[in-house]
C-alpha atoms as a PDB file:
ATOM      1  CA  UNK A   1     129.389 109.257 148.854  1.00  0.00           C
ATOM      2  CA  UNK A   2     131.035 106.021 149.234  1.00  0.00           C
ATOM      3  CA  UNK A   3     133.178 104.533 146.254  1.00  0.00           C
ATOM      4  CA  UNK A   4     132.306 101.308 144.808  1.00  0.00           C
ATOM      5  CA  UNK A   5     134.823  98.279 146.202  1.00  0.00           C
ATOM      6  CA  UNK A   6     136.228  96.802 143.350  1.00  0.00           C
ATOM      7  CA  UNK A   7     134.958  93.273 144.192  1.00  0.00           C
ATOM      8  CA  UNK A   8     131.301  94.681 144.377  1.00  0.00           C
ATOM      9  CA  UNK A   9     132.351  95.804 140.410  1.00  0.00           C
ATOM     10  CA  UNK A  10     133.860  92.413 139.602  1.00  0.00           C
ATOM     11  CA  UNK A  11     131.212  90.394 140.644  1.00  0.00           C
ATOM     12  CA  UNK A  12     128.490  92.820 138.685  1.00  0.00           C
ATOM     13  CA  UNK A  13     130.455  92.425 135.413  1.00  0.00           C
ATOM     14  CA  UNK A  14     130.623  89.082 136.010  1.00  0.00           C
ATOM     15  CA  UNK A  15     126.654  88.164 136.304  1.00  0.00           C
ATOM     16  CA  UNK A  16     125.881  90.749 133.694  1.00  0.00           C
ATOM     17  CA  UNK A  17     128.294  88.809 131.359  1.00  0.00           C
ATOM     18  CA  UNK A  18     127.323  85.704 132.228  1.00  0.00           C
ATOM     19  CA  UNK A  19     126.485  83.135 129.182  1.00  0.00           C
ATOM     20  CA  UNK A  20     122.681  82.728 129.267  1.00  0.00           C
ATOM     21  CA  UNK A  21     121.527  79.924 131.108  1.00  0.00           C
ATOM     22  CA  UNK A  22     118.239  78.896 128.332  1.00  0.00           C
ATOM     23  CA  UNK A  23     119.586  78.665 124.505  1.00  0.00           C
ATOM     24  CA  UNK A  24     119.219  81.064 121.731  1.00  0.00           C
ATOM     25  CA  UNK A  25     115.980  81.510 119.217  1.00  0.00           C
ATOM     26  CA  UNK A  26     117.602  80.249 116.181  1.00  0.00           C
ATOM     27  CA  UNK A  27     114.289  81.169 114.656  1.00  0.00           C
ATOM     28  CA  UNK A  28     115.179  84.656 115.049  1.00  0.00           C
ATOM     29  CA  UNK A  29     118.391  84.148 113.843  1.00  0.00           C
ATOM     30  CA  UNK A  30     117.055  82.909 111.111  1.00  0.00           C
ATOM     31  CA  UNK A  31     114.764  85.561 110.495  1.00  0.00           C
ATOM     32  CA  UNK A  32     117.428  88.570 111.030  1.00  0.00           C
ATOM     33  CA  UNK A  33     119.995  86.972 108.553  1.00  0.00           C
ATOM     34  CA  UNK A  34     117.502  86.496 105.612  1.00  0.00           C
ATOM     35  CA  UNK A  35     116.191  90.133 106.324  1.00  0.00           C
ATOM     36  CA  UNK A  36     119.737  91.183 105.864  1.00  0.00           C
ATOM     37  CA  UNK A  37     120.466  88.867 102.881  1.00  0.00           C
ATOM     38  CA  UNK A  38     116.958  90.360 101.279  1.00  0.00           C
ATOM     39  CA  UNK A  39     118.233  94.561 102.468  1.00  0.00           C
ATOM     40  CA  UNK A  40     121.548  93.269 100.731  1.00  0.00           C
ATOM     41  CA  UNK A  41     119.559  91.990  97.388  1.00  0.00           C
ATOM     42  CA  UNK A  42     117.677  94.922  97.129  1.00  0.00           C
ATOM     43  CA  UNK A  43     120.881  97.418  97.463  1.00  0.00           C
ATOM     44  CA  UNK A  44     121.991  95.466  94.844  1.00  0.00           C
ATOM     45  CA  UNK A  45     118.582  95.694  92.370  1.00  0.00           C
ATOM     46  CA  UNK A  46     118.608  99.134  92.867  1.00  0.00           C
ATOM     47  CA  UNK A  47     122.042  99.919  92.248  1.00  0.00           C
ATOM     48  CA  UNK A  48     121.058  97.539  89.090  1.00  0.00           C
ATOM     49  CA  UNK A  49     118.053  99.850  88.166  1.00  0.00           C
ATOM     50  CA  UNK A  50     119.576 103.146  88.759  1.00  0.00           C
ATOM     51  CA  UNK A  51     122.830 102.257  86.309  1.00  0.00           C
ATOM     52  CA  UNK A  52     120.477 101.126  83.758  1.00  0.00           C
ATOM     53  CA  UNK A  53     117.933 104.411  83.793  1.00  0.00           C
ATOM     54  CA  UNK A  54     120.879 106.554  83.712  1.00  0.00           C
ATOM     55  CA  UNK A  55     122.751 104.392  80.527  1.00  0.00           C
ATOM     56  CA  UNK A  56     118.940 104.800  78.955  1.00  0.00           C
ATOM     57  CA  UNK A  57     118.313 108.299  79.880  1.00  0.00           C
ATOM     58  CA  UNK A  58     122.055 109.908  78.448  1.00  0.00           C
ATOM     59  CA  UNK A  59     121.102 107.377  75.003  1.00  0.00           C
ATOM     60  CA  UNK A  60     117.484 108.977  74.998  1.00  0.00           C
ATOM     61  CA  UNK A  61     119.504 112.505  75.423  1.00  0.00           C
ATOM     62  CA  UNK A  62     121.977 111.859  72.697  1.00  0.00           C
ATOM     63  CA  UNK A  63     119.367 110.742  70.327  1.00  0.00           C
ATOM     64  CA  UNK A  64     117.549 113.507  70.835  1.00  0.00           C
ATOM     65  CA  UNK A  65     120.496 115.664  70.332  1.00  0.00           C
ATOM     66  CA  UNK A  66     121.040 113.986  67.443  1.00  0.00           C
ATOM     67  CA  UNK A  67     117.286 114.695  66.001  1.00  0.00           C
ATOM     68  CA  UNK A  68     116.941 117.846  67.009  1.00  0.00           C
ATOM     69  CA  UNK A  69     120.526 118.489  64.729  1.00  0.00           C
ATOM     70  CA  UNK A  70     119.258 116.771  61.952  1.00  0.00           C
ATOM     71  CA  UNK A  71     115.930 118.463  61.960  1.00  0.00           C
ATOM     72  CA  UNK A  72     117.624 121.348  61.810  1.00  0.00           C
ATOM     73  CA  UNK A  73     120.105 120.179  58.577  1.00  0.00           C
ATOM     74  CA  UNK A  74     118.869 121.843  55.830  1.00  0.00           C
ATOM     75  CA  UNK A  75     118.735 118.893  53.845  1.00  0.00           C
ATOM     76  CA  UNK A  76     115.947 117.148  55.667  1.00  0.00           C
ATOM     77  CA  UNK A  77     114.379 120.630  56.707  1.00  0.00           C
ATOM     78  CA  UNK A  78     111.484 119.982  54.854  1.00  0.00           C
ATOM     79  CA  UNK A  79     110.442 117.227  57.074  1.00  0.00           C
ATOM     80  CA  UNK A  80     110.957 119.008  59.937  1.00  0.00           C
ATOM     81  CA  UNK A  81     108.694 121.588  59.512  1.00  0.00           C
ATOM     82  CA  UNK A  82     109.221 125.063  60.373  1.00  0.00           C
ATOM     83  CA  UNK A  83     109.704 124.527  64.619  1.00  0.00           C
ATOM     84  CA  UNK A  84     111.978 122.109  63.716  1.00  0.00           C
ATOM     85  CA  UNK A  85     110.830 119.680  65.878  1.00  0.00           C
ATOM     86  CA  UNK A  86     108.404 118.281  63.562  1.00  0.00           C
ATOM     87  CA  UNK A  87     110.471 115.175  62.441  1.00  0.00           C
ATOM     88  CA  UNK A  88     111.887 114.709  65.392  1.00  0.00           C
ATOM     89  CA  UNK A  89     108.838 114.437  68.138  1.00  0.00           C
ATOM     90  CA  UNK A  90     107.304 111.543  66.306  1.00  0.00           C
ATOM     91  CA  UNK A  91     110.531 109.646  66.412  1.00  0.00           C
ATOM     92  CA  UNK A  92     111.283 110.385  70.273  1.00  0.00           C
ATOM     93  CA  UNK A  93     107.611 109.214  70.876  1.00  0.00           C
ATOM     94  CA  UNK A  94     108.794 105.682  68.923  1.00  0.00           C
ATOM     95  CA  UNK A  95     112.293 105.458  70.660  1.00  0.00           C
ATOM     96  CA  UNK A  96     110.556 106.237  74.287  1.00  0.00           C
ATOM     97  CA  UNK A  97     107.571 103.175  73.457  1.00  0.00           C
ATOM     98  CA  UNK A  98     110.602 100.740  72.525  1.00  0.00           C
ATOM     99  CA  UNK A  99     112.597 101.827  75.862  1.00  0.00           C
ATOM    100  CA  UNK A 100     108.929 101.329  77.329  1.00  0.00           C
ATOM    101  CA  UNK A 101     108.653  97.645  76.182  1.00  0.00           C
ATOM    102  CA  UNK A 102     111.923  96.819  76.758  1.00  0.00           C
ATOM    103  CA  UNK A 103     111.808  97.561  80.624  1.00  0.00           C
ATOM    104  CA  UNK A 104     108.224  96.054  80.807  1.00  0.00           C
ATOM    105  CA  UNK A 105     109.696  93.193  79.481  1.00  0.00           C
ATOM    106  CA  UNK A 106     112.755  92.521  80.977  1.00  0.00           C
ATOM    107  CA  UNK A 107     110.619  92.652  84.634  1.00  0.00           C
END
């Protein structure tokens, strides 16, 4: 096996790194920079969407925290029936709708 002379190596290097001799698609330039700009927008949407559900699902949890202690008060007891949840289901089903309408909305 014969090593390779270092002109031989030179002179590769130096047609492989040649600057083209015919000019660039900008076209596909184009096209490659506004699929990155449209990847980027979409990180950020979903970054957007993913904040919000969680902010929306912990208030949904709290408030139902919150109903489930008041059903179990035993001032409004009463109304909550004796599972306890009987005051509070109706009122989730409201609180869900209006969460519901909002995101429908806002899209």
């Amino acid at each position: 096996m014969t090593a390779p002379n270092h002109t031989d190596i030179d002179a590769m290097l130096t047609a492989m790194l040649a600057p083209s001799a015919h000019p660039g698609d900008r076209a596909f330039t184009v096209q490659v920079e506004r699929a990155i700009d449209a990847q980027a927008a979409y990180a950020r949407a979903r970054a957007r969407f993913w904040r919000s559900f969680g902010f929306e699902a912990l208030a949904v949890g709290a408030l139902l925290a919150a109903l489930w202690l008041l059903s179990s008060a035993p001032l409004p007891a009463p109304l909550s029936g004796a599972t306890h949840w009987g005051l509070a289901s109706p009122l989730l089903l409201i609180l869900l709708l209006w969460f519901g309408v909002q995101r429908w909305r806002s899209a």
